[in-house]
Structure formats: structure tokens, C-alpha cells
PDB file of N, CA and C in Angstrom:
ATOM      1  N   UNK A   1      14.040 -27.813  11.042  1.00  0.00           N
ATOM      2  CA  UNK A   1      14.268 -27.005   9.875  1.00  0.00           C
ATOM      3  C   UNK A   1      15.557 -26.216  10.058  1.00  0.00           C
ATOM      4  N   UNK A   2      16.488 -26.319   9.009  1.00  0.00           N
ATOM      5  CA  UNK A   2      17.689 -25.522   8.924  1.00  0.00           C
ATOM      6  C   UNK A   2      17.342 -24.214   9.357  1.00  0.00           C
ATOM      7  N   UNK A   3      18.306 -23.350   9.544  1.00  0.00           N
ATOM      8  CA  UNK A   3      18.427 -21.858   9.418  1.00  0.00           C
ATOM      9  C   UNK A   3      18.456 -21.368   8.119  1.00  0.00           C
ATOM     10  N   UNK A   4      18.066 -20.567   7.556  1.00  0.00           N
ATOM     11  CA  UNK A   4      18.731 -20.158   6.116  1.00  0.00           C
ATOM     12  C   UNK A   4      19.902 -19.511   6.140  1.00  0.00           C
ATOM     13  N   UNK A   5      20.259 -18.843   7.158  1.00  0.00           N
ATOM     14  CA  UNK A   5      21.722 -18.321   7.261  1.00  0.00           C
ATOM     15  C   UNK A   5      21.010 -17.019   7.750  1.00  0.00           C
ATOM     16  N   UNK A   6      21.960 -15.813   7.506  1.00  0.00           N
ATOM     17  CA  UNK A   6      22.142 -14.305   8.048  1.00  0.00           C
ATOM     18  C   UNK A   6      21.322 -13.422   6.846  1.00  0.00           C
ATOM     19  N   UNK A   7      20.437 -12.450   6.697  1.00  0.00           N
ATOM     20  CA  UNK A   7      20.361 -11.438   5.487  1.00  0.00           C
ATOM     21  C   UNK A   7      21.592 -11.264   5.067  1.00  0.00           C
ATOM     22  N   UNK A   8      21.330 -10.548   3.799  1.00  0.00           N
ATOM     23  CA  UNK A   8      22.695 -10.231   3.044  1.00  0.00           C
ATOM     24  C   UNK A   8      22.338  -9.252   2.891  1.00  0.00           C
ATOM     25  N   UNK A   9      22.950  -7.989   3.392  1.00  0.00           N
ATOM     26  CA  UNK A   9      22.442  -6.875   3.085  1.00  0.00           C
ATOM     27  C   UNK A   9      23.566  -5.760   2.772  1.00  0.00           C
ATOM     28  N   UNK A  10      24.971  -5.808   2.290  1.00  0.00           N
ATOM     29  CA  UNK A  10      25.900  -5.499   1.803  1.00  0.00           C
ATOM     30  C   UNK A  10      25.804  -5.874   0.421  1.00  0.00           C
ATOM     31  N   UNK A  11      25.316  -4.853  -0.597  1.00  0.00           N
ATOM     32  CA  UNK A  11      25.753  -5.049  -2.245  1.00  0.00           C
ATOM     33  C   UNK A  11      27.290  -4.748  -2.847  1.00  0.00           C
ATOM     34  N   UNK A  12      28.317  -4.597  -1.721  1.00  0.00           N
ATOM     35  CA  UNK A  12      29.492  -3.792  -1.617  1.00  0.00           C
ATOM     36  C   UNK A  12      30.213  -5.459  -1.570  1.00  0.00           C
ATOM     37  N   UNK A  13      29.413  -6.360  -1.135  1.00  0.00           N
ATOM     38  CA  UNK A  13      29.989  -7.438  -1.048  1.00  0.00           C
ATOM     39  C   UNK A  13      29.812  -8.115  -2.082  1.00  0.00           C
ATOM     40  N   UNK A  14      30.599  -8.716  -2.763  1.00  0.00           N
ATOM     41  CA  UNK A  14      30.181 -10.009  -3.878  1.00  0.00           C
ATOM     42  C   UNK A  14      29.216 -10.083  -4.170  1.00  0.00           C
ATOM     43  N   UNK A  15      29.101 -11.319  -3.409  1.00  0.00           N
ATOM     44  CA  UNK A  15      27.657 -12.189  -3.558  1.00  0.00           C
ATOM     45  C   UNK A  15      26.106 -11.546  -3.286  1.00  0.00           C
ATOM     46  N   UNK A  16      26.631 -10.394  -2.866  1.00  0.00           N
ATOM     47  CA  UNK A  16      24.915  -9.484  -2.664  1.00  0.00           C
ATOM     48  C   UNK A  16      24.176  -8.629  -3.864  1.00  0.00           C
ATOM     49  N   UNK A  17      23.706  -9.382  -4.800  1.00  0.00           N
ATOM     50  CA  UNK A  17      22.793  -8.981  -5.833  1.00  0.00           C
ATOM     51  C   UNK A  17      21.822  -8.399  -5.143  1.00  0.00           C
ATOM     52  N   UNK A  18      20.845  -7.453  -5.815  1.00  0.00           N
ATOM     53  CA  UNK A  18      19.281  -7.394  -5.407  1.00  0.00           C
ATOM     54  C   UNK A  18      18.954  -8.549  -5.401  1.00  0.00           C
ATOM     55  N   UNK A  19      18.762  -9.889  -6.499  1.00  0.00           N
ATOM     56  CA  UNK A  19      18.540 -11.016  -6.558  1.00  0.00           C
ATOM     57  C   UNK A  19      18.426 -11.425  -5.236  1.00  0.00           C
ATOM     58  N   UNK A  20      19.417 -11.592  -4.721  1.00  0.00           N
ATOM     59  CA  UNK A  20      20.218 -12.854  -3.658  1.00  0.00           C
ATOM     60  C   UNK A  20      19.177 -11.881  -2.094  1.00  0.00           C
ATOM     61  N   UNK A  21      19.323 -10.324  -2.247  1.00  0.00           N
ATOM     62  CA  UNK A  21      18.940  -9.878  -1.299  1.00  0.00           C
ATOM     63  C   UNK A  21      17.121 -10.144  -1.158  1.00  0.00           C
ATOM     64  N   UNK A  22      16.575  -9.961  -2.387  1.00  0.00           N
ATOM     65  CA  UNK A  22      15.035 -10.752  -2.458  1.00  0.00           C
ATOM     66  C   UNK A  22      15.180 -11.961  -1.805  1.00  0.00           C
ATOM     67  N   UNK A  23      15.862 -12.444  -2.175  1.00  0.00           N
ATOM     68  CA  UNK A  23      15.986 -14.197  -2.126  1.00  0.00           C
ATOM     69  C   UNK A  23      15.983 -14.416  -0.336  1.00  0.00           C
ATOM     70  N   UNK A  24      16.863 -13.889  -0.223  1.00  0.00           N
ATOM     71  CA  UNK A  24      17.781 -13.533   1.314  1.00  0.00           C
ATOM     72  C   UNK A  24      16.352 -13.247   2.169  1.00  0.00           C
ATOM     73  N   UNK A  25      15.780 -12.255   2.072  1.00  0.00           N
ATOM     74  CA  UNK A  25      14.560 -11.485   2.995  1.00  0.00           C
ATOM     75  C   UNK A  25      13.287 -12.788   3.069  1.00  0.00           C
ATOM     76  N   UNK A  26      13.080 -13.147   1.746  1.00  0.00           N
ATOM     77  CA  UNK A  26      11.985 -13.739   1.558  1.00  0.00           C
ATOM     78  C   UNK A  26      12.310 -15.770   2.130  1.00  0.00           C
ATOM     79  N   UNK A  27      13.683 -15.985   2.310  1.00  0.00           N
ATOM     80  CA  UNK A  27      13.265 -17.249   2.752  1.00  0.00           C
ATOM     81  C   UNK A  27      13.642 -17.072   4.619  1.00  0.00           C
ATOM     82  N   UNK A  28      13.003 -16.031   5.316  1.00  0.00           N
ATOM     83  CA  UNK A  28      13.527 -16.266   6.935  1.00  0.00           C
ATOM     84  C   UNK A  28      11.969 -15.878   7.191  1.00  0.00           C
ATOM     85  N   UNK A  29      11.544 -16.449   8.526  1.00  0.00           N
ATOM     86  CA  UNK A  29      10.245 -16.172   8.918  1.00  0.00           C
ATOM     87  C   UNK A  29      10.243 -15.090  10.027  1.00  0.00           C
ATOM     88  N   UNK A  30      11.311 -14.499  10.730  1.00  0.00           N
ATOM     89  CA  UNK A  30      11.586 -13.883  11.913  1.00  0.00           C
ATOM     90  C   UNK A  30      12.735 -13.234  11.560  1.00  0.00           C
ATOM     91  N   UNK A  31      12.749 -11.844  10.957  1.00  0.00           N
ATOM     92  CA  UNK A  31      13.822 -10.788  10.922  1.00  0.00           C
ATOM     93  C   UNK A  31      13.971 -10.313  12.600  1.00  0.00           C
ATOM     94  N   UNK A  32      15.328  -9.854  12.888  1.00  0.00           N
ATOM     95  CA  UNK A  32      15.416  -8.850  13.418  1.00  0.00           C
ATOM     96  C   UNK A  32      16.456  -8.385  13.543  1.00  0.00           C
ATOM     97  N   UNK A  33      16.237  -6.661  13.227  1.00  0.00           N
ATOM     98  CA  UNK A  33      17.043  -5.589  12.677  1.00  0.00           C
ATOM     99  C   UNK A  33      17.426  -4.447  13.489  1.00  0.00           C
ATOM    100  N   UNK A  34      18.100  -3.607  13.101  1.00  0.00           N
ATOM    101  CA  UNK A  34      18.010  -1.986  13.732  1.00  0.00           C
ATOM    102  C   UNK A  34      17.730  -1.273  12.653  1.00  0.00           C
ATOM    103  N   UNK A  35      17.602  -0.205  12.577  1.00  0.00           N
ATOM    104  CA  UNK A  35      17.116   1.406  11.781  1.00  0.00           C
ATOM    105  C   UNK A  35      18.169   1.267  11.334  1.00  0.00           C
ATOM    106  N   UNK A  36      17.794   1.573   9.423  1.00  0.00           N
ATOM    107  CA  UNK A  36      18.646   1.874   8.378  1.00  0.00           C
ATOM    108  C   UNK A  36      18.595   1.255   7.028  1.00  0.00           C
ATOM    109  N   UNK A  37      18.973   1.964   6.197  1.00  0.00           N
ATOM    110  CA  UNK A  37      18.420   1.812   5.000  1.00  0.00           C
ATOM    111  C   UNK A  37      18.113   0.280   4.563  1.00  0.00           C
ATOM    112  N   UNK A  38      18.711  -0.808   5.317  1.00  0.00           N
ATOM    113  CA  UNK A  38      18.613  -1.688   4.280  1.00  0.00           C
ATOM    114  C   UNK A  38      17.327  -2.310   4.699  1.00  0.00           C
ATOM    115  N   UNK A  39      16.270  -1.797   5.480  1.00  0.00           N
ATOM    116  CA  UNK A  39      14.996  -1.835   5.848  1.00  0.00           C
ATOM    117  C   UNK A  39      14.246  -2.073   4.732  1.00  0.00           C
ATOM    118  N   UNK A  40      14.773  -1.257   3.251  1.00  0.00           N
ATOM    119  CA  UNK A  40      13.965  -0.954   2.093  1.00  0.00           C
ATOM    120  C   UNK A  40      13.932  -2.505   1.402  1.00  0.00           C
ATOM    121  N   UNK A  41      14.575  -3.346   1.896  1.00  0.00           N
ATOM    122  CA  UNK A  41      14.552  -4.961   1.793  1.00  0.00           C
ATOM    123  C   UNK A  41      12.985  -5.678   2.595  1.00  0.00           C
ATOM    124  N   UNK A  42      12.848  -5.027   3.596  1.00  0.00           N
ATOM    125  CA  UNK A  42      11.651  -5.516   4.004  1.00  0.00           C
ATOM    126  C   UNK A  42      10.010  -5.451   2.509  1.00  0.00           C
ATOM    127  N   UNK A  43      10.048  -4.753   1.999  1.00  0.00           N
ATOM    128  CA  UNK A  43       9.327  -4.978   0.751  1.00  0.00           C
ATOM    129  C   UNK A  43       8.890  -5.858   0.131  1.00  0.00           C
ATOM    130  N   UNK A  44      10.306  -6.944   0.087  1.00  0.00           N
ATOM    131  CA  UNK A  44      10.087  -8.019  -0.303  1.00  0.00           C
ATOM    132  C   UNK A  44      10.007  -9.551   0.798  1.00  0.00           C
ATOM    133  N   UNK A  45       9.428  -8.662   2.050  1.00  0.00           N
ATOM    134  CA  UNK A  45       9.032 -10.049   3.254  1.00  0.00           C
ATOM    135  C   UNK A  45       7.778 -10.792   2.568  1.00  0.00           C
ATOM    136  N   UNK A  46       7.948 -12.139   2.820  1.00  0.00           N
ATOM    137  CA  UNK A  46       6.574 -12.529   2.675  1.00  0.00           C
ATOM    138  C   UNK A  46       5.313 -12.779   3.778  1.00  0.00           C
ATOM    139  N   UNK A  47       5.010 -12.917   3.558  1.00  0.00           N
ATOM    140  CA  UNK A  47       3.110 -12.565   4.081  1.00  0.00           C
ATOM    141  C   UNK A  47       3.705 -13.296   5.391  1.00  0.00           C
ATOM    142  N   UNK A  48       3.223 -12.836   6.639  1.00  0.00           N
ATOM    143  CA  UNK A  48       3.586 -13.317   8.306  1.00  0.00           C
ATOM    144  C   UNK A  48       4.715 -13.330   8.549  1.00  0.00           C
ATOM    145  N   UNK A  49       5.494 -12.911   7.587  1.00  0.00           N
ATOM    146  CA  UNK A  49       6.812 -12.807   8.017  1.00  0.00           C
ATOM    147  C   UNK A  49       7.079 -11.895   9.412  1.00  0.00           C
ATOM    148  N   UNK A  50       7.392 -12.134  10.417  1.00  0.00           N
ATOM    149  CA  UNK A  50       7.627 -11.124  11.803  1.00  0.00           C
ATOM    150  C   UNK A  50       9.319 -10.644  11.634  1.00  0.00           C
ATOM    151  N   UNK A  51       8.784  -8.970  11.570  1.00  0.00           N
ATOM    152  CA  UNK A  51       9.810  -8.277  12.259  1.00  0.00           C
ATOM    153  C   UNK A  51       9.627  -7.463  12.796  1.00  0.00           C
ATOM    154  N   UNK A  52      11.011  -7.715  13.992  1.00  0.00           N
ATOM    155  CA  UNK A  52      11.639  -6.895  15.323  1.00  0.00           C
ATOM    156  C   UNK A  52      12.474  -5.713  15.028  1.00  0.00           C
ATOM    157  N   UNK A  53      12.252  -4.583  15.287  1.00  0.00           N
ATOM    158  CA  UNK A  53      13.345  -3.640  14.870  1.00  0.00           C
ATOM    159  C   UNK A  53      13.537  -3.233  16.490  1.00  0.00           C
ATOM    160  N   UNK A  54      14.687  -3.480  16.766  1.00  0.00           N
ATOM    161  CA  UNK A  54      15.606  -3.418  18.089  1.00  0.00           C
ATOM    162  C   UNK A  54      15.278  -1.453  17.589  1.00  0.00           C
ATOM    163  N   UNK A  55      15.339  -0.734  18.296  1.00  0.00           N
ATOM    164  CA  UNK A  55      15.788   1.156  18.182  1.00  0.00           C
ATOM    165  C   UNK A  55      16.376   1.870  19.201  1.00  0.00           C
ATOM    166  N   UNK A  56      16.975   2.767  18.961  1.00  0.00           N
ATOM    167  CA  UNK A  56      17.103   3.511  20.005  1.00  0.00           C
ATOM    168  C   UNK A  56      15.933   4.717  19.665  1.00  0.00           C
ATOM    169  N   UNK A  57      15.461   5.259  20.974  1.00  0.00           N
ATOM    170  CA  UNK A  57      14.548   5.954  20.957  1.00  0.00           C
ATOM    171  C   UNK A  57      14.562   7.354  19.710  1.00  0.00           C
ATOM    172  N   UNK A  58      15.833   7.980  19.627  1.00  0.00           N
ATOM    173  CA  UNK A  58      16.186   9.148  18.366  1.00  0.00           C
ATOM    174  C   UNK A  58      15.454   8.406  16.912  1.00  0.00           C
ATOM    175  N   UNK A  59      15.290   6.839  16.805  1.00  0.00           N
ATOM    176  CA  UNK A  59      15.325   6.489  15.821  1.00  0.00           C
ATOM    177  C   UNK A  59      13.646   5.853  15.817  1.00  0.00           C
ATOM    178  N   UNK A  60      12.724   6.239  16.444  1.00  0.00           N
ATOM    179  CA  UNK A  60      11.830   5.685  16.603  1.00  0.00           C
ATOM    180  C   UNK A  60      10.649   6.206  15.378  1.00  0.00           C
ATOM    181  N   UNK A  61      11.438   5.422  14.319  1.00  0.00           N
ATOM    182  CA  UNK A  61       9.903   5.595  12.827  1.00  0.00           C
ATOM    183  C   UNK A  61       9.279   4.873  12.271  1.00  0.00           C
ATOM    184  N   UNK A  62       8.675   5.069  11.888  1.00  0.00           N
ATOM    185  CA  UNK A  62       7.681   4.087  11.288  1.00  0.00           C
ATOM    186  C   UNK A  62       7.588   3.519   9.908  1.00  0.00           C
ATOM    187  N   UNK A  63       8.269   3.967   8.855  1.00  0.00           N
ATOM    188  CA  UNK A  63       8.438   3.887   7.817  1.00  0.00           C
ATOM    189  C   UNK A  63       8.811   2.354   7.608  1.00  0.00           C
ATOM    190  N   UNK A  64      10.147   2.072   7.713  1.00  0.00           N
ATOM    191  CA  UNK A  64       9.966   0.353   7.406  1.00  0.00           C
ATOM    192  C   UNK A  64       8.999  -0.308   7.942  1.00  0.00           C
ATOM    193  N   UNK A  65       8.666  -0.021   8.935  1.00  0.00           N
ATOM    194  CA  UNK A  65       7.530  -1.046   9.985  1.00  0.00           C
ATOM    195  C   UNK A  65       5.984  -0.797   8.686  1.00  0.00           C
ATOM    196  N   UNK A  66       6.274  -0.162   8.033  1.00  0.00           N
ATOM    197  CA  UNK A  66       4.789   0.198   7.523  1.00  0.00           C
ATOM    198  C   UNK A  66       5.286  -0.291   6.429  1.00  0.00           C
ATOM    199  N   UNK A  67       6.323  -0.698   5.775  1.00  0.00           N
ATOM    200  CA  UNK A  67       7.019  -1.181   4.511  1.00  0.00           C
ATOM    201  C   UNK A  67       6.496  -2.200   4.395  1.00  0.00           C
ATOM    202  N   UNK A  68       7.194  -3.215   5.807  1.00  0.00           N
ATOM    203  CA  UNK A  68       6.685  -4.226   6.078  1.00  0.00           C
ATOM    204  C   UNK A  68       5.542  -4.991   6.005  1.00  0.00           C
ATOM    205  N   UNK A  69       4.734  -4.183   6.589  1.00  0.00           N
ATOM    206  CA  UNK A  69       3.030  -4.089   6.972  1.00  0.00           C
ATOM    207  C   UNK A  69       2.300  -4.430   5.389  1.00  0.00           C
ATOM    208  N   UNK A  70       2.679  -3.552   4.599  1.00  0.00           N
ATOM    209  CA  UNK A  70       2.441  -3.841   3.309  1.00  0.00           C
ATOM    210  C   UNK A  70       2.526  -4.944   2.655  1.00  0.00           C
ATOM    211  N   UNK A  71       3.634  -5.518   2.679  1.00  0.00           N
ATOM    212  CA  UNK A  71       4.155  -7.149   2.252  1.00  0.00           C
ATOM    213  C   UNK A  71       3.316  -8.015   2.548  1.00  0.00           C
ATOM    214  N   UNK A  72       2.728  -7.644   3.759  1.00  0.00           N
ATOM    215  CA  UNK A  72       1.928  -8.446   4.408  1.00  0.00           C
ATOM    216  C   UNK A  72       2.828  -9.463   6.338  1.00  0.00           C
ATOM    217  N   UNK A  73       3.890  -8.609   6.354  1.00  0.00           N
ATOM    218  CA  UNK A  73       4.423  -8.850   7.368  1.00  0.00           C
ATOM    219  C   UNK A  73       3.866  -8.286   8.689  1.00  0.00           C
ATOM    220  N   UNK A  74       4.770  -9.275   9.737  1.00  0.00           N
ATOM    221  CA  UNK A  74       3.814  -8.428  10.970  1.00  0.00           C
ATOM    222  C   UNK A  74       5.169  -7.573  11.436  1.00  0.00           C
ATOM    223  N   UNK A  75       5.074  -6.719  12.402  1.00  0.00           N
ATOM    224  CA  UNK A  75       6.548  -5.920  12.830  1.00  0.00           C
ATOM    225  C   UNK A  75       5.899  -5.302  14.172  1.00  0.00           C
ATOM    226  N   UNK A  76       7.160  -5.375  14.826  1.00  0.00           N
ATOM    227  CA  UNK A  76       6.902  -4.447  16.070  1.00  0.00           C
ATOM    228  C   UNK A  76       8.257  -3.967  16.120  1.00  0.00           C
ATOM    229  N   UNK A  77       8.130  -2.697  16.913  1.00  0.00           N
ATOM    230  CA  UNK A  77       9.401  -1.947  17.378  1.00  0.00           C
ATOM    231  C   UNK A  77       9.683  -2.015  18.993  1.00  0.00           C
ATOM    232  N   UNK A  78      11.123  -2.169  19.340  1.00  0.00           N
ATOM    233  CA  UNK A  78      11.073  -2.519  20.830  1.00  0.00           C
ATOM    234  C   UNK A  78      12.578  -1.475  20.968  1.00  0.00           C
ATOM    235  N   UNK A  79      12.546  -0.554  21.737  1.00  0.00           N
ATOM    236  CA  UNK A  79      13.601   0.312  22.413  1.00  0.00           C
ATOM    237  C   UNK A  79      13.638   0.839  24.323  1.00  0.00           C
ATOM    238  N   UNK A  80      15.530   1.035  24.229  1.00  0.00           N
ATOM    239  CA  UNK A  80      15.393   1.575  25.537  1.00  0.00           C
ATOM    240  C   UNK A  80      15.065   2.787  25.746  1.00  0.00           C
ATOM    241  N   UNK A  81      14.651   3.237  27.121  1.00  0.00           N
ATOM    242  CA  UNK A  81      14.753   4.663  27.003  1.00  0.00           C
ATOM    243  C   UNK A  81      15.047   4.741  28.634  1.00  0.00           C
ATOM    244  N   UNK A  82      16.067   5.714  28.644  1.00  0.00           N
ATOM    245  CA  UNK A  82      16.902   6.004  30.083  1.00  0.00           C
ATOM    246  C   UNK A  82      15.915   6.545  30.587  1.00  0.00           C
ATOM    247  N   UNK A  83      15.570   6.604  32.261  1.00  0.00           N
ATOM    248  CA  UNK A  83      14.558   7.030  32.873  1.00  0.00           C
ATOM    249  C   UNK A  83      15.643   7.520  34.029  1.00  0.00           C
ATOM    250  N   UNK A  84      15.692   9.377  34.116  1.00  0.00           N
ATOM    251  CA  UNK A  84      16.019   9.996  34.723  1.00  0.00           C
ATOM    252  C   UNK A  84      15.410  10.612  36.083  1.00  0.00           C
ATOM    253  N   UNK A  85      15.739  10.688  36.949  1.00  0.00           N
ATOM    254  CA  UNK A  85      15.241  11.016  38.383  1.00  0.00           C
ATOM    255  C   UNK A  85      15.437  12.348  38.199  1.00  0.00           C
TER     256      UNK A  85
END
């Protein structure tokens, strides 16, 4: 099976309608992202869709992951965190 390509998540760009960005989210089976608004795209994942949100620990929320969850996607969050002596 092809790739579908990259999200489109620049509306600053051309070709990035809401359209294209539905379109965009809903044909990949395995997102993975970092923290930031264009999370509010996860909405339109479809059902088992898995996403990864890479974080840094400052950024550790829950809000898209629960966006997600809704759609019917699965999501986990995975970050570093420096371990000081």
C-alpha cells in the first residue's frame, strides 16, 4: 500500500483547505506529531487511527490526545525528561 503522503497542515499554503486537511488526517492510519494547534485536525481521525505525540515534558497535555480518543482514535504520548544527579 502506497503512503498517502505528509499531513497538510499549513492553510497559509495553497493547497491547504479545511477540505484537503479532513481529507489529509482521515486517509493515514499512524499520525505522528508534536504539541500544537494543528492537533485540532485530529477530530477528524478515523476510528483506530494511532497517534504518537513525540513532547517535551513543559508540553505534557492531554487535550488533543482526548480529541483524538473521541474520533475514535487510539493515541499515546511519549517524551524525554533529563534525569539530574
Amino acid at each position: 500500500m502506497a503512503s498517502p503522503g505528509p499531513l497538510c497542515y499549513s492553510p497559509t499554503r495553497g493547497e491547504c483547505t479545511r477540505a484537503s486537511q479532513v481529507e489529509s488526517v482521515r486517509s493515514h492510519e499512524i499520525i505522528v506529531t508534536t504539541h500544537g494547534s494543528h492537533g485540532v485536525s485530529l477530530a477528524f481521525a478515523k476510528p483506530c487511527t494511532v497517534v504518537v505525540f513525540l513532547l517535551q515534558p513543559a508540553f505534557l497535555v492531554t487535550e488533543f490526545a482526548e480529541l483524538a480518543s473521541q474520533a475514535g482514535a487510539r493515541s499515546c504520548s511519549c517524551h524525554s525528561m533529563s534525569i539530574t544527579s
